[in-house]
Protein backbone atom coordinates (compact mmCIF):
# COMPACT_ATOMS: atom_id res chain seq x y z
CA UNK A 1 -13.13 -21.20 48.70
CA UNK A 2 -10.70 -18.49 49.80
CA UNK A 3 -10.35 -15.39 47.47
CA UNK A 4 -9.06 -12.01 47.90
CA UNK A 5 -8.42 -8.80 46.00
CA UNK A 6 -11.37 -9.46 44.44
CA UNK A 7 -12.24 -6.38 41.46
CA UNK A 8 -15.09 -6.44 38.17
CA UNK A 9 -12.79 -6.20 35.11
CA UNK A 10 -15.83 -5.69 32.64
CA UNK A 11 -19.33 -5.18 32.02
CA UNK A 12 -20.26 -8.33 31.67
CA UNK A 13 -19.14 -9.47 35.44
CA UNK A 14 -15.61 -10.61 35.03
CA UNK A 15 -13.51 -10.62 38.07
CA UNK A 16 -10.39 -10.83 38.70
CA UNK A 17 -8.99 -12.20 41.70
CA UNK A 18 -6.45 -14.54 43.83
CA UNK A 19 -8.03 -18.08 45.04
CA UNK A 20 -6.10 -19.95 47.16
CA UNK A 21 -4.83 -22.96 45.95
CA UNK A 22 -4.01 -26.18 48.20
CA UNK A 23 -1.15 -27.46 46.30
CA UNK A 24 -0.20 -23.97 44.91
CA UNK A 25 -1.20 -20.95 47.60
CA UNK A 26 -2.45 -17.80 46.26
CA UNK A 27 -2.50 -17.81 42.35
CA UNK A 28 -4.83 -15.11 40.37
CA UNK A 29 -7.89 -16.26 38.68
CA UNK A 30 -10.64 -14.68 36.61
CA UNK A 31 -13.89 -15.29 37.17
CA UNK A 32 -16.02 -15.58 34.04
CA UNK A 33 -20.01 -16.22 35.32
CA UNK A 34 -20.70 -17.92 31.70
CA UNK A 35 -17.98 -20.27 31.96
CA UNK A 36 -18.58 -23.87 31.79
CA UNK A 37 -16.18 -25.25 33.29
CA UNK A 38 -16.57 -26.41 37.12
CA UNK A 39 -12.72 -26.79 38.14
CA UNK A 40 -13.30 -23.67 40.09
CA UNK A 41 -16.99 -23.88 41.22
CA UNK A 42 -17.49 -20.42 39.92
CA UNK A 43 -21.31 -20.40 41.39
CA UNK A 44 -19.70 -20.93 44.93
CA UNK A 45 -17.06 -18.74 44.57
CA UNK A 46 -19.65 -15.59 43.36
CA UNK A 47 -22.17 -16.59 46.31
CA UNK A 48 -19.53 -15.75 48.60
CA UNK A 49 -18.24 -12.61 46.85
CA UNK A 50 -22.30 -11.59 46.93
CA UNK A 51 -22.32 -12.32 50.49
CA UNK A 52 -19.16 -10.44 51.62
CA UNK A 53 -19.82 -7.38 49.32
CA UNK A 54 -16.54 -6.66 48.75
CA UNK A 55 -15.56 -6.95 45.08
CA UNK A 56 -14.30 -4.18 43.58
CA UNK A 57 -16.82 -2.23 41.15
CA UNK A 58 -16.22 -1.95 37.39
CA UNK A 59 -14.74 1.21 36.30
CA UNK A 60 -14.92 1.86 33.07
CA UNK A 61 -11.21 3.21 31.22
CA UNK A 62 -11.52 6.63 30.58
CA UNK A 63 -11.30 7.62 26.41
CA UNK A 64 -7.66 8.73 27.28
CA UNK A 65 -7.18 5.36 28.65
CA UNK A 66 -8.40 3.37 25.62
CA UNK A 67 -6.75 6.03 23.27
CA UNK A 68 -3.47 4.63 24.52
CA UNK A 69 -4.22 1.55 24.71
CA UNK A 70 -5.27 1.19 20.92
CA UNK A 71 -2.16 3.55 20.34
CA UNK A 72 -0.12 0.94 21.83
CA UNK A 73 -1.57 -1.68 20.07
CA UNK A 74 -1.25 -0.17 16.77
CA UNK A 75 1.98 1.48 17.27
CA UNK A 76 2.96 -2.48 18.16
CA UNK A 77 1.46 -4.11 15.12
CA UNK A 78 3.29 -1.08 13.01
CA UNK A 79 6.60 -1.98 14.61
CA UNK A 80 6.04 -5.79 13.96
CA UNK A 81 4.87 -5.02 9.62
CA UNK A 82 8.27 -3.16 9.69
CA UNK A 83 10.09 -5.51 11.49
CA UNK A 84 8.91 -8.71 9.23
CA UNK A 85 7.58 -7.69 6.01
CA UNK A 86 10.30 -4.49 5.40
CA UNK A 87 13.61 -4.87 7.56
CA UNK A 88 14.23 -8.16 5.67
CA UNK A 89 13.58 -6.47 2.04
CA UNK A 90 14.90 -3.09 3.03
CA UNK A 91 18.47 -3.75 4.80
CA UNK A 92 19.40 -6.81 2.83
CA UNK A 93 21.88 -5.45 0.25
CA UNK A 94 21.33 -7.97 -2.10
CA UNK A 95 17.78 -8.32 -1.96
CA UNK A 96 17.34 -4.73 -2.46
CA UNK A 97 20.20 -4.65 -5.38
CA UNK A 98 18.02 -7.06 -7.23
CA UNK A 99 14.99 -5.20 -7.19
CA UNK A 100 13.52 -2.78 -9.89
CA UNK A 101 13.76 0.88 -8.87
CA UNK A 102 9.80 0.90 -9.33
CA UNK A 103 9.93 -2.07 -6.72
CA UNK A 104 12.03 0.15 -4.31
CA UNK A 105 9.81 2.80 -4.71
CA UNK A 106 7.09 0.33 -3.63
CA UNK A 107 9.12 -0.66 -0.39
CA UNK A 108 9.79 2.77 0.86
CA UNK A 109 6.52 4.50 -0.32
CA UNK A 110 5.30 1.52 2.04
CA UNK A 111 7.67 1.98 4.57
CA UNK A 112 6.85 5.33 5.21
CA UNK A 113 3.18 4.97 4.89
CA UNK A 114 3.56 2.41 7.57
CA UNK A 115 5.57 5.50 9.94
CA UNK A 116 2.87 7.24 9.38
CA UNK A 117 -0.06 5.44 10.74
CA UNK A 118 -0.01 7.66 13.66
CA UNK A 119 -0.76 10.76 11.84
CA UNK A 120 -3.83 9.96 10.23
CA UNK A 121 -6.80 11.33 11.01
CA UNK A 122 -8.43 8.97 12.72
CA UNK A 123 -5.16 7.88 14.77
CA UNK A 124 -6.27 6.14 17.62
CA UNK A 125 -9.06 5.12 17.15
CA UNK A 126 -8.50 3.52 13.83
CA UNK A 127 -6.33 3.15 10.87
CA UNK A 128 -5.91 2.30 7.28
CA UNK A 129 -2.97 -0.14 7.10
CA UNK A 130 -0.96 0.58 3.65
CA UNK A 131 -1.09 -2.41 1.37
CA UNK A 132 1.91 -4.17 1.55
CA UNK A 133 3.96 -4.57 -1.92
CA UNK A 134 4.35 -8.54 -3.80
């Protein structure tokens, strides 16, 4: 099997890479040693990567690098809580009308605790996600 641009992705021997396809040309695959399934013979296509020595090695992401990625992630799941659970109470008129002022308070102390994920303490690496109000 043809592959190129062959690189480790992970520890635990993941691979990314292009095979070429007869029906498609080059498309990207990854390479998972524990998989199962035979519709890529991934035994062949490792043999031949072994042989040729010229994967890629594994590099891990620097602790800058996975600070922003788990930044981005959180910043994304903060930006989807405010975006379904408060835009719809928050900037409806009506709905908001109809609620108790102790029940608005709820809303925006939780909006704002959810703007301020980022500056707690242990912001990236983790956070405690405000409880959202019934």
């Amino acid at each position: 099997m043809e592959y190129r641009n062959a690189k480790y992705i992970n520890a635990d021997g993941w691979v990314n890479c292009e095979i070429k396809s007869p029906e498609y040309g080059w498309i990207p695959y990854t390479l998972d040693p524990d998989d199962t399934d035979m519709t890529v013979n991934n035994n062949d296509l490792l043999s031949a990567m072994s042989e040729n020595k010229d994967v890629a090695a594994y590099v891990a992401p620097t602790k800058s690098e996975t600070d922003a990625a788990n930044a981005a992630a959180i910043r994304a799941e903060r930006n989807s809580k405010l975006e379904t659970d408060v835009d719809p109470v928050v900037s409806n008129p009506l709905r908001w009308g109809d609620l108790s002022s102790e029940k608005q308070k709820e809303w925006t102390d939780y909006r704002t605790a959810l703007l301020n994920v980022t500056t707690q303490s242990t912001f990236p690496s983790s956070v405690n996600w405000p409880t959202k109000p019934s």
